[in-house]
Protein backbone atom coordinates (compact mmCIF):
# COMPACT_ATOMS: atom_id res chain seq x y z
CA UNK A 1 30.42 -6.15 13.30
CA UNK A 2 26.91 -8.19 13.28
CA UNK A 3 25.72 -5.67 16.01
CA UNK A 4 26.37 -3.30 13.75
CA UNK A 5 25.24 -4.67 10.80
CA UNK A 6 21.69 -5.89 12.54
CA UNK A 7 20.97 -2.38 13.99
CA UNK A 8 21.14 -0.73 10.35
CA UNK A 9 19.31 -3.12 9.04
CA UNK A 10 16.87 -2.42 11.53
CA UNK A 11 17.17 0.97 11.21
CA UNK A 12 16.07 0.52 7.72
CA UNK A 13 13.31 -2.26 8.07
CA UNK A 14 11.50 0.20 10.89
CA UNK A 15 11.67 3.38 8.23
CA UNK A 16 10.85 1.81 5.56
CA UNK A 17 8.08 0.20 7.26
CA UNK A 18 7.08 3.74 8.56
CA UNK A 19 6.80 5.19 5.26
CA UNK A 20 5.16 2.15 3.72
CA UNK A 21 2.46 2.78 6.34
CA UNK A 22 2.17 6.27 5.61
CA UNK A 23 1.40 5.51 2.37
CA UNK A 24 -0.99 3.06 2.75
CA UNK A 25 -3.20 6.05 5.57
CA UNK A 26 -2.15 8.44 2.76
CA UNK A 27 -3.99 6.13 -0.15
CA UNK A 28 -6.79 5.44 2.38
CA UNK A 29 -7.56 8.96 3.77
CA UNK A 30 -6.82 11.47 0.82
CA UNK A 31 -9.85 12.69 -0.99
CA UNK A 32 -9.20 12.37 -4.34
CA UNK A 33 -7.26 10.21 -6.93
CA UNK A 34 -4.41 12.80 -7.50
CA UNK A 35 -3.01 12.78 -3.66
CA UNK A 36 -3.70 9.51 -3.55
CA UNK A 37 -1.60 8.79 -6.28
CA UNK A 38 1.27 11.24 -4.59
CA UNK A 39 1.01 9.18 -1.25
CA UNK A 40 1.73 6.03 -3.30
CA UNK A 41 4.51 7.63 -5.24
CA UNK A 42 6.45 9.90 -2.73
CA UNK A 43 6.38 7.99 0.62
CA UNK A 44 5.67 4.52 -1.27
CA UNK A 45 8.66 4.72 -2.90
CA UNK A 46 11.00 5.58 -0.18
CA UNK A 47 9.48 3.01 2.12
CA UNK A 48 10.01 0.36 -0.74
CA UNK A 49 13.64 1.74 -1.90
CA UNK A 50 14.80 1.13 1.91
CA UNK A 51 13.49 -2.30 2.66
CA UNK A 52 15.18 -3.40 -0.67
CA UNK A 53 17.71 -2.22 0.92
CA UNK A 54 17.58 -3.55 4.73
CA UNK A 55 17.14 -6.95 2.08
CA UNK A 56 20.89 -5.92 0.44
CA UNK A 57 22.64 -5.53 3.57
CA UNK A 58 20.95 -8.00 5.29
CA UNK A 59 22.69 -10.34 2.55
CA UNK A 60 26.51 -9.81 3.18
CA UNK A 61 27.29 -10.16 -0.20
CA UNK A 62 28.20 -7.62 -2.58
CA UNK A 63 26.61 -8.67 -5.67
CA UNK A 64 23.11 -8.50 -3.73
CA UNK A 65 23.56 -5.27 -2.18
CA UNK A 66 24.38 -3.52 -5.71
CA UNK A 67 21.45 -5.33 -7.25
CA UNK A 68 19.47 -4.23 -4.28
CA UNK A 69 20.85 -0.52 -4.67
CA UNK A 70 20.08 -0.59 -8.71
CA UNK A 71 16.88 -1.43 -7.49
CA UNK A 72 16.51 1.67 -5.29
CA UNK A 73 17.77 3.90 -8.02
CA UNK A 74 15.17 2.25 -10.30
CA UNK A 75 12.43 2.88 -8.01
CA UNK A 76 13.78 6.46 -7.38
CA UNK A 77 13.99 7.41 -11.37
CA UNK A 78 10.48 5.59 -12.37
CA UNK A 79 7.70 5.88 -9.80
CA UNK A 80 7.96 9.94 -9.77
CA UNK A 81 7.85 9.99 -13.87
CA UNK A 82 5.06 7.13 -14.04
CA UNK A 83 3.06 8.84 -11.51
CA UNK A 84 2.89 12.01 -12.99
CA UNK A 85 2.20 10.57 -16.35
CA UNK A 86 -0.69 8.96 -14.58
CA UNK A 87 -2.20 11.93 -13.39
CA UNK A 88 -1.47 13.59 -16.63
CA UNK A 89 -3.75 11.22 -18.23
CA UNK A 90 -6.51 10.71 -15.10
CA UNK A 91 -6.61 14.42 -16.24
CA UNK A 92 -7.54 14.62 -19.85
CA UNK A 93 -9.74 11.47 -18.91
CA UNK A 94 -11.98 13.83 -16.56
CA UNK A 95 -11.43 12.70 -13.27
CA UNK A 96 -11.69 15.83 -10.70
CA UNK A 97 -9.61 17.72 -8.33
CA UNK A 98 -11.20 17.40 -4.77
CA UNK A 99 -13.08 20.65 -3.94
CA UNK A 100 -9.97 20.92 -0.91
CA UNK A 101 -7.28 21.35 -3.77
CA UNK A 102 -6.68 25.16 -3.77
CA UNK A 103 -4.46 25.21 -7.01
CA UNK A 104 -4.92 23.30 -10.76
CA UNK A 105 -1.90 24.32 -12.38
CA UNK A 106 -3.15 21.75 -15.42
CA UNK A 107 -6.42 24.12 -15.81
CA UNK A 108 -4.26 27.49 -15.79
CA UNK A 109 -1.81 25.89 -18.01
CA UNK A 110 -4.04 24.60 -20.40
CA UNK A 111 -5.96 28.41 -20.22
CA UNK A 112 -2.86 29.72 -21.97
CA UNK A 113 -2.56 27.46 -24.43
């Protein structure tokens, strides 16, 4: 049952660590602050949600590994919603799209208004 136990928390610690990296290249190498920001949401929050919980199952106990997966579920429901209510307001503050971004759905939107 360790064996067990040790490999998925492996399995875990190496994907989360794989998406935490792929955010990190993602916030270093995208051009501008919105995909940026989307690196650090999307693959930031996965990579963060699963080595909480490598951390939960790694404990043994039960009380851990529901705080640990309340924790997940936090990150899950909050980092998409803050994000976008970050770009929302990077947007009315002026910051631009890179000149690679083929669509600003905030411009068309705010055309019809």
């Amino acid at each position: 049952m360790d064996l067990v136990v040790a490999l998925v928390v492996s399995v875990l610690v190496l994907a989360g660590a794989c998406f935490s990296l792929i955010a990190a290249i993602g916030i270093n190498r995208l051009p501008d602050l919105y995909t940026r920001m989307h690196a650090a949401s999307k693959a930031g929050t996965v990579g963060s949600g699963l080595l909480l919980l490598a951390v939960g199952v790694y404990a043994g106990d039960l009380p851990v590994l529901a705080r640990a997966i309340a924790g997940f579920l936090f990150f899950v429901l909050t980092a998409p919603v803050s994000a976008h209510l970050l770009a929302v307001a990077a947007r009315r503050a002026g910051y631009p799209m890179s000149e690679h971004s083929l669509h600003d759905e905030m411009k068309a939107h705010e055309e019809s208004i």
